[in-house]
C-alpha atoms as a PDB file:
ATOM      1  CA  UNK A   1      87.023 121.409 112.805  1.00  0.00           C
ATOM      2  CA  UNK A   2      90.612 119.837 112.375  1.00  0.00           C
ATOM      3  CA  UNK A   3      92.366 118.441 115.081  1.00  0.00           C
ATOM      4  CA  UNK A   4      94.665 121.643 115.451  1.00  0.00           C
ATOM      5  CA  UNK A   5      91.869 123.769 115.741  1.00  0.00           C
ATOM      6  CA  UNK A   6      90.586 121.483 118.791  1.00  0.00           C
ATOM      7  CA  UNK A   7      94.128 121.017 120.293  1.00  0.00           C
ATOM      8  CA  UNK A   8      94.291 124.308 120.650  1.00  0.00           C
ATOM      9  CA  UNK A   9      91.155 124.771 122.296  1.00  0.00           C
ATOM     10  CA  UNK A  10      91.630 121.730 124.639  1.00  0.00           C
ATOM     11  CA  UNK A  11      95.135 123.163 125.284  1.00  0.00           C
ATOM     12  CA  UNK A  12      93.494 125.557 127.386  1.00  0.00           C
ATOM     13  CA  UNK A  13      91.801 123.452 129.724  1.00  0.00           C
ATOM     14  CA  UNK A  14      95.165 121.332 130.829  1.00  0.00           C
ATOM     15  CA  UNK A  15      95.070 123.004 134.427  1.00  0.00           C
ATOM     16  CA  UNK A  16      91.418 122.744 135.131  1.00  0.00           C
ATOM     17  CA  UNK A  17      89.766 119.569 134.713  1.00  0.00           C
ATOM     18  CA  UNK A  18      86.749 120.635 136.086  1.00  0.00           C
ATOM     19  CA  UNK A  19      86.378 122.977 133.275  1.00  0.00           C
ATOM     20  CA  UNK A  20      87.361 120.874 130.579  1.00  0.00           C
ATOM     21  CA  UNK A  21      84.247 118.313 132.126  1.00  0.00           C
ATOM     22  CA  UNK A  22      82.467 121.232 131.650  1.00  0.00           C
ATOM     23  CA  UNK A  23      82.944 121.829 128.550  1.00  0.00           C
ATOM     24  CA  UNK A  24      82.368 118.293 127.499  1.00  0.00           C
ATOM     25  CA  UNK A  25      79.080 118.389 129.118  1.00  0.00           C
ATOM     26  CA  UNK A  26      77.906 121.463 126.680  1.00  0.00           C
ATOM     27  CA  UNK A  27      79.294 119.557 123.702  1.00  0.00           C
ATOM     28  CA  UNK A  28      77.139 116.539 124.507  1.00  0.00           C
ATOM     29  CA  UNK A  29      74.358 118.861 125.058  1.00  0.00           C
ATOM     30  CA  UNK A  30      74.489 120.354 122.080  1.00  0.00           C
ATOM     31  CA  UNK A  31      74.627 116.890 120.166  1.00  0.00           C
ATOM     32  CA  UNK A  32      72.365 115.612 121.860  1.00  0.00           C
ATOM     33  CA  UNK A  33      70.049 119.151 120.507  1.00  0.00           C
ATOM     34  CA  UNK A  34      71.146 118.623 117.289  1.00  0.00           C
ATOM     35  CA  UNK A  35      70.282 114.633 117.117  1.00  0.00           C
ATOM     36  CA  UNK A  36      66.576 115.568 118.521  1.00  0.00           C
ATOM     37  CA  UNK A  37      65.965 117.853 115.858  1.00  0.00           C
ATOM     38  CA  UNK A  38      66.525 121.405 118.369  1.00  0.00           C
ATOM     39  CA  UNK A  39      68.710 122.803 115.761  1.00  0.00           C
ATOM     40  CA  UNK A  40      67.746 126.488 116.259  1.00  0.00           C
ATOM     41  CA  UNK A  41      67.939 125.835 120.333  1.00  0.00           C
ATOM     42  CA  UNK A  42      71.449 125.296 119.654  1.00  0.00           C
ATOM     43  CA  UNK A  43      72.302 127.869 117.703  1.00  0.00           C
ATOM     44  CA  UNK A  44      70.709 129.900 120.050  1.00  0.00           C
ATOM     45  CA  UNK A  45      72.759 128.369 122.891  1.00  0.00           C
ATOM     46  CA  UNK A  46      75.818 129.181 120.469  1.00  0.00           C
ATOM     47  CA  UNK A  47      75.428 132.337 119.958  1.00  0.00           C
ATOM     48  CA  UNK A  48      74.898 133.053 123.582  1.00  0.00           C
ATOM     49  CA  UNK A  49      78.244 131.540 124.049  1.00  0.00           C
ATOM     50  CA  UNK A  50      79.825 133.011 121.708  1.00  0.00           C
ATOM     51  CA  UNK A  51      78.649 136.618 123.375  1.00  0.00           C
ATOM     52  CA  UNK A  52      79.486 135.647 127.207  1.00  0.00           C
ATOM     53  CA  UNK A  53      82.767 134.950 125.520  1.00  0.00           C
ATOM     54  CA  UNK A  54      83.309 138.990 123.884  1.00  0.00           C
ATOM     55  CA  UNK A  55      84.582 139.964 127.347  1.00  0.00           C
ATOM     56  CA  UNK A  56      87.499 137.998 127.725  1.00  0.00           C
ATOM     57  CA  UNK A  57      88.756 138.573 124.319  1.00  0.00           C
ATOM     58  CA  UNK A  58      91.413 141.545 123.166  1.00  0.00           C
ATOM     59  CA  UNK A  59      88.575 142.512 120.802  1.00  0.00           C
ATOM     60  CA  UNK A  60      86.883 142.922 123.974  1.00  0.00           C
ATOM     61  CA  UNK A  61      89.574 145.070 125.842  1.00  0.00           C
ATOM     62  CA  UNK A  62      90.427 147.258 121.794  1.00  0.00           C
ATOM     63  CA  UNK A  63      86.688 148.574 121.771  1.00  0.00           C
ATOM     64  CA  UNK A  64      86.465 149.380 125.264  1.00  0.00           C
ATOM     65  CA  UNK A  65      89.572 151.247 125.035  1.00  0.00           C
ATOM     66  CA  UNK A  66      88.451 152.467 121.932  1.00  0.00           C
ATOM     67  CA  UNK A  67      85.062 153.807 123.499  1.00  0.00           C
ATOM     68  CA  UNK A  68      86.896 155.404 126.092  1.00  0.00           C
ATOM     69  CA  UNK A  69      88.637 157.390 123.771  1.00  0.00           C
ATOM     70  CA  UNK A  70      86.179 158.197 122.022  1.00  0.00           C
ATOM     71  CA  UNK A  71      83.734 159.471 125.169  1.00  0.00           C
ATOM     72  CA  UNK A  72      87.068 161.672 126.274  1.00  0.00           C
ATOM     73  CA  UNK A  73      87.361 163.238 122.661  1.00  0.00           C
ATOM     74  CA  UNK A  74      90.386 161.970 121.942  1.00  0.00           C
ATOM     75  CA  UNK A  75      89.802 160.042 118.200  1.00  0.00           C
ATOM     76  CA  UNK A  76      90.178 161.856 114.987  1.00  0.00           C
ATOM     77  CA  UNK A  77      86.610 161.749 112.782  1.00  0.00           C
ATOM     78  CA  UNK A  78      87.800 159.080 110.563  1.00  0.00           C
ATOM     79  CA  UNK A  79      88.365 156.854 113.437  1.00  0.00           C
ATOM     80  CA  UNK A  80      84.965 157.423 115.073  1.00  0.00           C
ATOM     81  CA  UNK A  81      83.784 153.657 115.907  1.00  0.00           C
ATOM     82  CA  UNK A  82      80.533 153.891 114.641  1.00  0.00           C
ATOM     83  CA  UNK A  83      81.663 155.058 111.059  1.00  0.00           C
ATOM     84  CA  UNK A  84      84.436 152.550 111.135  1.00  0.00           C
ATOM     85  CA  UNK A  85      81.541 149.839 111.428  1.00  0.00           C
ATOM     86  CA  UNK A  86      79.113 151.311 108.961  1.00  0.00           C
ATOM     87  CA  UNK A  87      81.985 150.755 106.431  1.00  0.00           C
ATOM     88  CA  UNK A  88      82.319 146.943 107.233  1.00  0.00           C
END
């Protein structure tokens, strides 16, 4: 990753220290993983990550409103979620 890319995610930790220890903690983790030969632990450990993260996202917050939508009848055919990820 370039150092934008990780000044922007360090940016977010400036008012909580205790978080940004945190994180530095599951970074060594993982390297330490990775260096022992636990490759697919980690990735593992990633992608669990990666999913707590879904529910603070907008993604998040678009396909809930989406479902809600779509459970009070209010989307057209074409924009019925599941066909709109069958096409992807």
């Amino acid at each position: 990753m370039t150092d934008e890319v990780w000044d922007s995610i360090v940016e977010s930790f400036a008012d909580d220290s205790a978080a940004a220890f945190i994180l530095a903690q599951v970074l060594c983790d993982f390297k330490d993983g990775i260096k022992k030969g636990s490759g697919s632990a980690v990735v593992k450990d990633l992608e669990r990550g990666i999913e707590k993260l879904y529910p603070y996202t907008d993604d998040y917050r678009a396909a809930l409103k989406l479902y809600q939508l779509s459970v009070a009848g209010k989307l057209k055919p074409k924009h019925d979620p599941t066909l709109i990820v069958k096409d992807l």
